[in-house]
N, C-alpha and C. Protein backbone atom coordinates (compact mmCIF):
# COMPACT_ATOMS: atom_id res chain seq x y z
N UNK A 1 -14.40 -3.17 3.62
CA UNK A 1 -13.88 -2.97 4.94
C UNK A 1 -15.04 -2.92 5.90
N UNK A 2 -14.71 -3.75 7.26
CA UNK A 2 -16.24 -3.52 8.17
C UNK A 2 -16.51 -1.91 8.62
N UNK A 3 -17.52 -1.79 8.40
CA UNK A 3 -17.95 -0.11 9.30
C UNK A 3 -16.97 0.26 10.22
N UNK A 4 -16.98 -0.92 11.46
CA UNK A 4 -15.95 -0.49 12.87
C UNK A 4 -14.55 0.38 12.30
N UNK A 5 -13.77 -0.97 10.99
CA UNK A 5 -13.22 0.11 11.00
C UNK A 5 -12.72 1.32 10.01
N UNK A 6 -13.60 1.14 9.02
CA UNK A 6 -13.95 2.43 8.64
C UNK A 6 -14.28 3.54 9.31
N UNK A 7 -14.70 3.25 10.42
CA UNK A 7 -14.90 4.51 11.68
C UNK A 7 -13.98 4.71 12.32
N UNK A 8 -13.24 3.95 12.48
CA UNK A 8 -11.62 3.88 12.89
C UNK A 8 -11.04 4.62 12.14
N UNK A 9 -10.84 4.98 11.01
CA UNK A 9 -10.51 5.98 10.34
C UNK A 9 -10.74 6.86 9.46
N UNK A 10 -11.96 7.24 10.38
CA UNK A 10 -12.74 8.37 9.96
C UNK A 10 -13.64 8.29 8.53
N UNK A 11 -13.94 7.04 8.37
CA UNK A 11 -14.84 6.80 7.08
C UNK A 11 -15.87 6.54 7.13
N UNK A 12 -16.92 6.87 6.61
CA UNK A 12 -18.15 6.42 6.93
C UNK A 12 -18.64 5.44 5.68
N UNK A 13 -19.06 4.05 5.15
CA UNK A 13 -20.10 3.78 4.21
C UNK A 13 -20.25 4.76 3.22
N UNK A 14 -19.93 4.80 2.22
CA UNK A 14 -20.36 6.06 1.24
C UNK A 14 -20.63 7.37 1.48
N UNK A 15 -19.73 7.84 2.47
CA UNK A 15 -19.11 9.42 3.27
C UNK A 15 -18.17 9.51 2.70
N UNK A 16 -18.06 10.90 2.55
CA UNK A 16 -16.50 11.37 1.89
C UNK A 16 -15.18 10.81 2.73
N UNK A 17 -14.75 10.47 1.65
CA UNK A 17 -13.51 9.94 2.01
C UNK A 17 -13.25 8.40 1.33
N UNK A 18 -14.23 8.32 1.07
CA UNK A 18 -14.37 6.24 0.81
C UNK A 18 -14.52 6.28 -0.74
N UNK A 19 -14.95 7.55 -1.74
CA UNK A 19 -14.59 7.40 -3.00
C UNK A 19 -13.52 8.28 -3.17
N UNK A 20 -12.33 7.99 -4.36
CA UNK A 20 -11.41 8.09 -4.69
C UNK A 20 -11.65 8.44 -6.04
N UNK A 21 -11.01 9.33 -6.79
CA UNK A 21 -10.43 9.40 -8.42
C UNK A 21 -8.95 9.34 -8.66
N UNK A 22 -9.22 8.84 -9.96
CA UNK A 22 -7.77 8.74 -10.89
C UNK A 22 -7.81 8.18 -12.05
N UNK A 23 -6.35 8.40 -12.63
CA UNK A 23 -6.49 8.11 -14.06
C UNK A 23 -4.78 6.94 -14.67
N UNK A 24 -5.64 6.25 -15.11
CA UNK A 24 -3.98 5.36 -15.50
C UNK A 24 -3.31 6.53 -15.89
N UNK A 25 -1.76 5.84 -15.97
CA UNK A 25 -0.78 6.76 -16.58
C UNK A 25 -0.09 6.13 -17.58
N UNK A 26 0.28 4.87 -17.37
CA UNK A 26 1.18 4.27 -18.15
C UNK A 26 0.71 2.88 -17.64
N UNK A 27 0.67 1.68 -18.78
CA UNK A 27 0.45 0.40 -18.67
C UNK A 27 1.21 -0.13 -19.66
N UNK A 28 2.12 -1.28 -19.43
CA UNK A 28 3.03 -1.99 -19.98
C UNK A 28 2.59 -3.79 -19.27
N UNK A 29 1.52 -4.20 -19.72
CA UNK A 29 1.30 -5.73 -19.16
C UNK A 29 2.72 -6.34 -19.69
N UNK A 30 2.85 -7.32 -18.42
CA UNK A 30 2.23 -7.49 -17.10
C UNK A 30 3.48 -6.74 -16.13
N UNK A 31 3.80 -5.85 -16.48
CA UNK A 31 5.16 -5.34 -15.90
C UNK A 31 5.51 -4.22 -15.42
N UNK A 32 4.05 -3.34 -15.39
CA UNK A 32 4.00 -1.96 -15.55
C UNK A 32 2.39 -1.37 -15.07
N UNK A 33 2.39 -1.17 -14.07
CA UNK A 33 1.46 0.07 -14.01
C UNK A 33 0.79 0.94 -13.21
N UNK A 34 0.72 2.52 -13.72
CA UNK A 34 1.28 3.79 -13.08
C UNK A 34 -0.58 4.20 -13.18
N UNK A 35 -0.61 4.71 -11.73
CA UNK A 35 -1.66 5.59 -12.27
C UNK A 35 -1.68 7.00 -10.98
N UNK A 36 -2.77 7.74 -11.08
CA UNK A 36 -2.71 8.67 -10.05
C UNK A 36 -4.25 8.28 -9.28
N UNK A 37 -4.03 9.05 -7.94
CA UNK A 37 -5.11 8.71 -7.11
C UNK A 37 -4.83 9.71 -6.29
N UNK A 38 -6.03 10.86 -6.20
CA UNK A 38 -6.60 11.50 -5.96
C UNK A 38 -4.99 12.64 -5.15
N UNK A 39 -4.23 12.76 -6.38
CA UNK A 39 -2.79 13.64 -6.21
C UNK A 39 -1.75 12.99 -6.11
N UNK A 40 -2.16 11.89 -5.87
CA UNK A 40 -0.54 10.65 -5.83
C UNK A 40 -0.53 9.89 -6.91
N UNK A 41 0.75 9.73 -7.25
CA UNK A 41 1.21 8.73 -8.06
C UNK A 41 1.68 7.33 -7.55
N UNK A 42 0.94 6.52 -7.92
CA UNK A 42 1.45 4.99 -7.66
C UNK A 42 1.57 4.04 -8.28
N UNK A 43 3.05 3.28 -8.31
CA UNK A 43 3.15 2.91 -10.22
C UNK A 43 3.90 1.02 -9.23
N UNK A 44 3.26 0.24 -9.80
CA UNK A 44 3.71 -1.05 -9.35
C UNK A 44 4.37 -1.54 -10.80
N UNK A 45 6.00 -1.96 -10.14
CA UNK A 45 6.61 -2.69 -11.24
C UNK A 45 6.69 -4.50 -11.18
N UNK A 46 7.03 -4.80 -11.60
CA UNK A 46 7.67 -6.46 -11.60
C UNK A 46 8.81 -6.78 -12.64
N UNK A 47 9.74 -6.91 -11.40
CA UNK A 47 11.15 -7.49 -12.34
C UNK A 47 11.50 -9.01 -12.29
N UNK A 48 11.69 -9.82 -13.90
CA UNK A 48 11.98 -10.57 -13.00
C UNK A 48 13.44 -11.06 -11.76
N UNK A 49 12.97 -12.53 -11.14
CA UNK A 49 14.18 -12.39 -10.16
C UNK A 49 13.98 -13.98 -9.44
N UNK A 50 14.96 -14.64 -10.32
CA UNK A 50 15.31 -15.97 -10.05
C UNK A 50 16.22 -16.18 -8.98
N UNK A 51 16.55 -15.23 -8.11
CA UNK A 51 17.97 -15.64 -7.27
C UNK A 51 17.50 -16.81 -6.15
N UNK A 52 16.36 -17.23 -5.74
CA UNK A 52 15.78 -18.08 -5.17
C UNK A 52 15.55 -19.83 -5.86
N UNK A 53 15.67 -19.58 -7.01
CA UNK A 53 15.58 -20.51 -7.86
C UNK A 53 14.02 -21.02 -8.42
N UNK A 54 13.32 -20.11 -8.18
CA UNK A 54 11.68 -20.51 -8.06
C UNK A 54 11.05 -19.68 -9.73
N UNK A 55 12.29 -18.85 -10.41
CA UNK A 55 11.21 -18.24 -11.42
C UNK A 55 10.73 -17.13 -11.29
N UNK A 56 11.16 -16.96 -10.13
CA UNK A 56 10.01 -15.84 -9.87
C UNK A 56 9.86 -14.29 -10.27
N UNK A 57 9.22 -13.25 -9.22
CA UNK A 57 9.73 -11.96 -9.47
C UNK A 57 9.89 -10.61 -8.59
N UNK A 58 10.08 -10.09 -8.69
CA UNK A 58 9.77 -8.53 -7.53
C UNK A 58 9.55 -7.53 -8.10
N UNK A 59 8.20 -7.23 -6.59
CA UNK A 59 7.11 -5.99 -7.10
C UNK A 59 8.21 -4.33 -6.25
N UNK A 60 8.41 -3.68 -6.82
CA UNK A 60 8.91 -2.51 -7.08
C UNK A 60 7.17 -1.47 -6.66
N UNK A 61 7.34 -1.17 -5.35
CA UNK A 61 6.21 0.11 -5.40
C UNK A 61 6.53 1.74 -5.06
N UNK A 62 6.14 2.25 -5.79
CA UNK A 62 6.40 3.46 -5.23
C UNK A 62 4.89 4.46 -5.53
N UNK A 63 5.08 5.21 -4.47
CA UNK A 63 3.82 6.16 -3.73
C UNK A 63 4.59 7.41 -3.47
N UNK A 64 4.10 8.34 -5.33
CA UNK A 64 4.86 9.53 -4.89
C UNK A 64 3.27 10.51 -4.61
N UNK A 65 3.78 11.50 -3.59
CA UNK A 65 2.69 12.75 -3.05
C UNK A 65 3.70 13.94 -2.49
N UNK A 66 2.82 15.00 -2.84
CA UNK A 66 3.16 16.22 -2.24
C UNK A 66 3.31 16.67 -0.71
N UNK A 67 2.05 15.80 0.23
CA UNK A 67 1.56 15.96 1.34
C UNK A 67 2.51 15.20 2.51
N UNK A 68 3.30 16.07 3.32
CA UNK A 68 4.39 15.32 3.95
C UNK A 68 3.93 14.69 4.79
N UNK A 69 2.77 14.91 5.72
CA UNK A 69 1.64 14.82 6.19
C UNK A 69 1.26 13.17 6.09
N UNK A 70 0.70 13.15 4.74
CA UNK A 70 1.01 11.74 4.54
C UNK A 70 1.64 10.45 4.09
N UNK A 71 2.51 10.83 4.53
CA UNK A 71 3.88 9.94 4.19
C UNK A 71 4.03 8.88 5.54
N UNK A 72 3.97 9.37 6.67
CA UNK A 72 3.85 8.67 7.82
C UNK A 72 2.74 7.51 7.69
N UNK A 73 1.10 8.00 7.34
CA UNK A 73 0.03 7.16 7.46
C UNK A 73 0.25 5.88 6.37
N UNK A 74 0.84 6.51 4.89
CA UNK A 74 0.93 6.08 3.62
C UNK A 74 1.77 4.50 3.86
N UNK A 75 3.26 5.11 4.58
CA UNK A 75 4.39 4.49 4.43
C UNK A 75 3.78 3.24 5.51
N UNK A 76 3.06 3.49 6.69
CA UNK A 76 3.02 2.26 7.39
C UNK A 76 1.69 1.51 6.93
N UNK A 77 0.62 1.95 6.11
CA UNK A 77 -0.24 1.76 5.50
C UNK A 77 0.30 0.77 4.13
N UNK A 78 1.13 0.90 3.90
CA UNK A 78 1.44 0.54 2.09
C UNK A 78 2.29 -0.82 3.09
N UNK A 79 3.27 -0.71 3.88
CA UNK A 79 3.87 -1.40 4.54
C UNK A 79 3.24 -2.85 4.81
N UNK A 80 2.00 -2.43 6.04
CA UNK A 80 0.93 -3.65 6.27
C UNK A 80 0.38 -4.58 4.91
N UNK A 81 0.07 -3.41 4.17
CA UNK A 81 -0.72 -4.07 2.87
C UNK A 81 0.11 -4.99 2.31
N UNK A 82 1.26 -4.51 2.10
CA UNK A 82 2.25 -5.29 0.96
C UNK A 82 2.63 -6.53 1.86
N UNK A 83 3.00 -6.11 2.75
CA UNK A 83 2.91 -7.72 4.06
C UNK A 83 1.75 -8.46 3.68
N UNK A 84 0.57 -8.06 3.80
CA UNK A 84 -0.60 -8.99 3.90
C UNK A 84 -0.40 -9.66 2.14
N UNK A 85 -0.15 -8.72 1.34
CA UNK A 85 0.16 -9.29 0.18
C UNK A 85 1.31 -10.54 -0.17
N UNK A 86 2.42 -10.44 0.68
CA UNK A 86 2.83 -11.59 0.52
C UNK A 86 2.69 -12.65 1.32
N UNK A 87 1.97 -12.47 2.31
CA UNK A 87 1.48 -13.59 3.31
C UNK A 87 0.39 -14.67 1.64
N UNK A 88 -0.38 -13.54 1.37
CA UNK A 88 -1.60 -14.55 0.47
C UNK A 88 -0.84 -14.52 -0.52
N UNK A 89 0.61 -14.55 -1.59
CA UNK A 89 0.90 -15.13 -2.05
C UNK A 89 1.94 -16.14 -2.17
N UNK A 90 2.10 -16.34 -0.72
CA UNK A 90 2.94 -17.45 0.06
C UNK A 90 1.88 -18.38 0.21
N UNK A 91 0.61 -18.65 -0.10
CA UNK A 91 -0.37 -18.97 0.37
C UNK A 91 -1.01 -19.48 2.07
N UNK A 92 -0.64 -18.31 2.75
CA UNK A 92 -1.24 -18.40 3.76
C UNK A 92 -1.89 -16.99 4.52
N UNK A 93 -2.35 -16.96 5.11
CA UNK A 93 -3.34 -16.11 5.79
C UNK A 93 -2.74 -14.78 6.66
N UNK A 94 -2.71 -13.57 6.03
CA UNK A 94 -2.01 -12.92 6.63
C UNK A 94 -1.75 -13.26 8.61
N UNK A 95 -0.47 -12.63 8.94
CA UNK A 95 -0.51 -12.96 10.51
C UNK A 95 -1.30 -11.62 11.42
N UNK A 96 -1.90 -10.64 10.53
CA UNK A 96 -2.93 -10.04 11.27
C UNK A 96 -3.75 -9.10 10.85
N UNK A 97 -4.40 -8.10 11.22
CA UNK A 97 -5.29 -7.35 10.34
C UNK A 97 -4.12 -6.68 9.83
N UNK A 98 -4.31 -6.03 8.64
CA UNK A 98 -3.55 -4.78 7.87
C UNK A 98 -3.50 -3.65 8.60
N UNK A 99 -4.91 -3.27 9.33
CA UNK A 99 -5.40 -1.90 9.60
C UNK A 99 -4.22 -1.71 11.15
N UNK A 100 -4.41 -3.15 11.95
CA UNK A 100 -3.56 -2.95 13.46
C UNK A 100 -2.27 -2.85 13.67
N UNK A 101 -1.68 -3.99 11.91
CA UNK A 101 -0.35 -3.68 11.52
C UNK A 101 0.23 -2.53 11.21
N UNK A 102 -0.48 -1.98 10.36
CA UNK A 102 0.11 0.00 10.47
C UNK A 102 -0.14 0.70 11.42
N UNK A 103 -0.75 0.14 12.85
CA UNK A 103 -1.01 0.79 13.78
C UNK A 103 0.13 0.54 14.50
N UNK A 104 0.58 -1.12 14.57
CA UNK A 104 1.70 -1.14 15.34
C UNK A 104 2.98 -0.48 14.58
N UNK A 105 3.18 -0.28 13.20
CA UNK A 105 4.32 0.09 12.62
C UNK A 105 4.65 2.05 12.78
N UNK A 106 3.54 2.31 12.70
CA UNK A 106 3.51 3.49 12.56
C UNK A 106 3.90 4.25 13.44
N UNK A 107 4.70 4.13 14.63
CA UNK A 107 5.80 4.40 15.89
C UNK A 107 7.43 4.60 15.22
N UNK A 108 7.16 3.06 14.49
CA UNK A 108 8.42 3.33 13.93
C UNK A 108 8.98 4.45 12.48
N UNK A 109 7.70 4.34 12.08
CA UNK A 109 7.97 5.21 11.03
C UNK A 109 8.00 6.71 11.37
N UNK A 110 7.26 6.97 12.95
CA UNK A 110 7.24 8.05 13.09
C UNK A 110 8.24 8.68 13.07
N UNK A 111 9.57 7.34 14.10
CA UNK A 111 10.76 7.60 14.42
C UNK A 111 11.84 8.50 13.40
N UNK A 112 11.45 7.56 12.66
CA UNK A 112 12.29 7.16 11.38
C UNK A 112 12.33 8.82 10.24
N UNK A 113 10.97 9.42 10.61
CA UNK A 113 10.61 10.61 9.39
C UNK A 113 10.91 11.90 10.45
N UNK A 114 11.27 11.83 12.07
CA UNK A 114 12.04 13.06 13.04
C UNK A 114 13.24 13.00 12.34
N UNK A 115 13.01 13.60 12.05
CA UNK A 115 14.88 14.10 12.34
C UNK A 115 14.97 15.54 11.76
């Protein structure tokens, strides 16, 4: 990630915050796998799913945490990413940064977690 915006959110170059721990949990190639990161659990599945006619499949994510806190940053964060993820395996170039996309989403999610 460039410095700018790693400073954008509060990271510095090898400052706390920019290393992470965890430990697999469960691995089932190519269909399965759970691990934790640094109190969260995040386990990516793949089912398959021909209804398109292409073969294909769907990724199943889930991002469980304690911290309600971050559920807002997480949810529009995981959001952008997984967008940019299927932009590059549509093969084309995401339609914008990840980091500005959870910036613009994250209004809505704010909405969405009042109540």
């Amino acid at each position: 990630m460039p410095d700018s915006t790693a400073e954008r959110y509060g990271l510095t170059p090898g400052g706390p915050g920019t290393v992470s721990h965890g430990q697999i949990v469960r691995v089932e190639p190519p269909h399965l796998l759970e691990y934790t990161w640094d109190g969260e659990t995040l386990r990516w599945e793949l089912f398959p799913d021909d209804t398109d006619g292409t073969d294909g499949c769907r990724l199943v994510f889930t991002n469980v945490f304690d911290d309600r806190d971050t559920a807002l940053p997480a949810a529009a964060g995981w959001h952008a990413g997984l967008e940019t993820l299927a932009a590059e395996l549509d093969g084309g170039p995401p339609a914008r940064s990840p980091w500005d996309r959870a910036d613009e989403l994250a209004p809505a999610y704010a909405a969405s977690f009042a109540g």
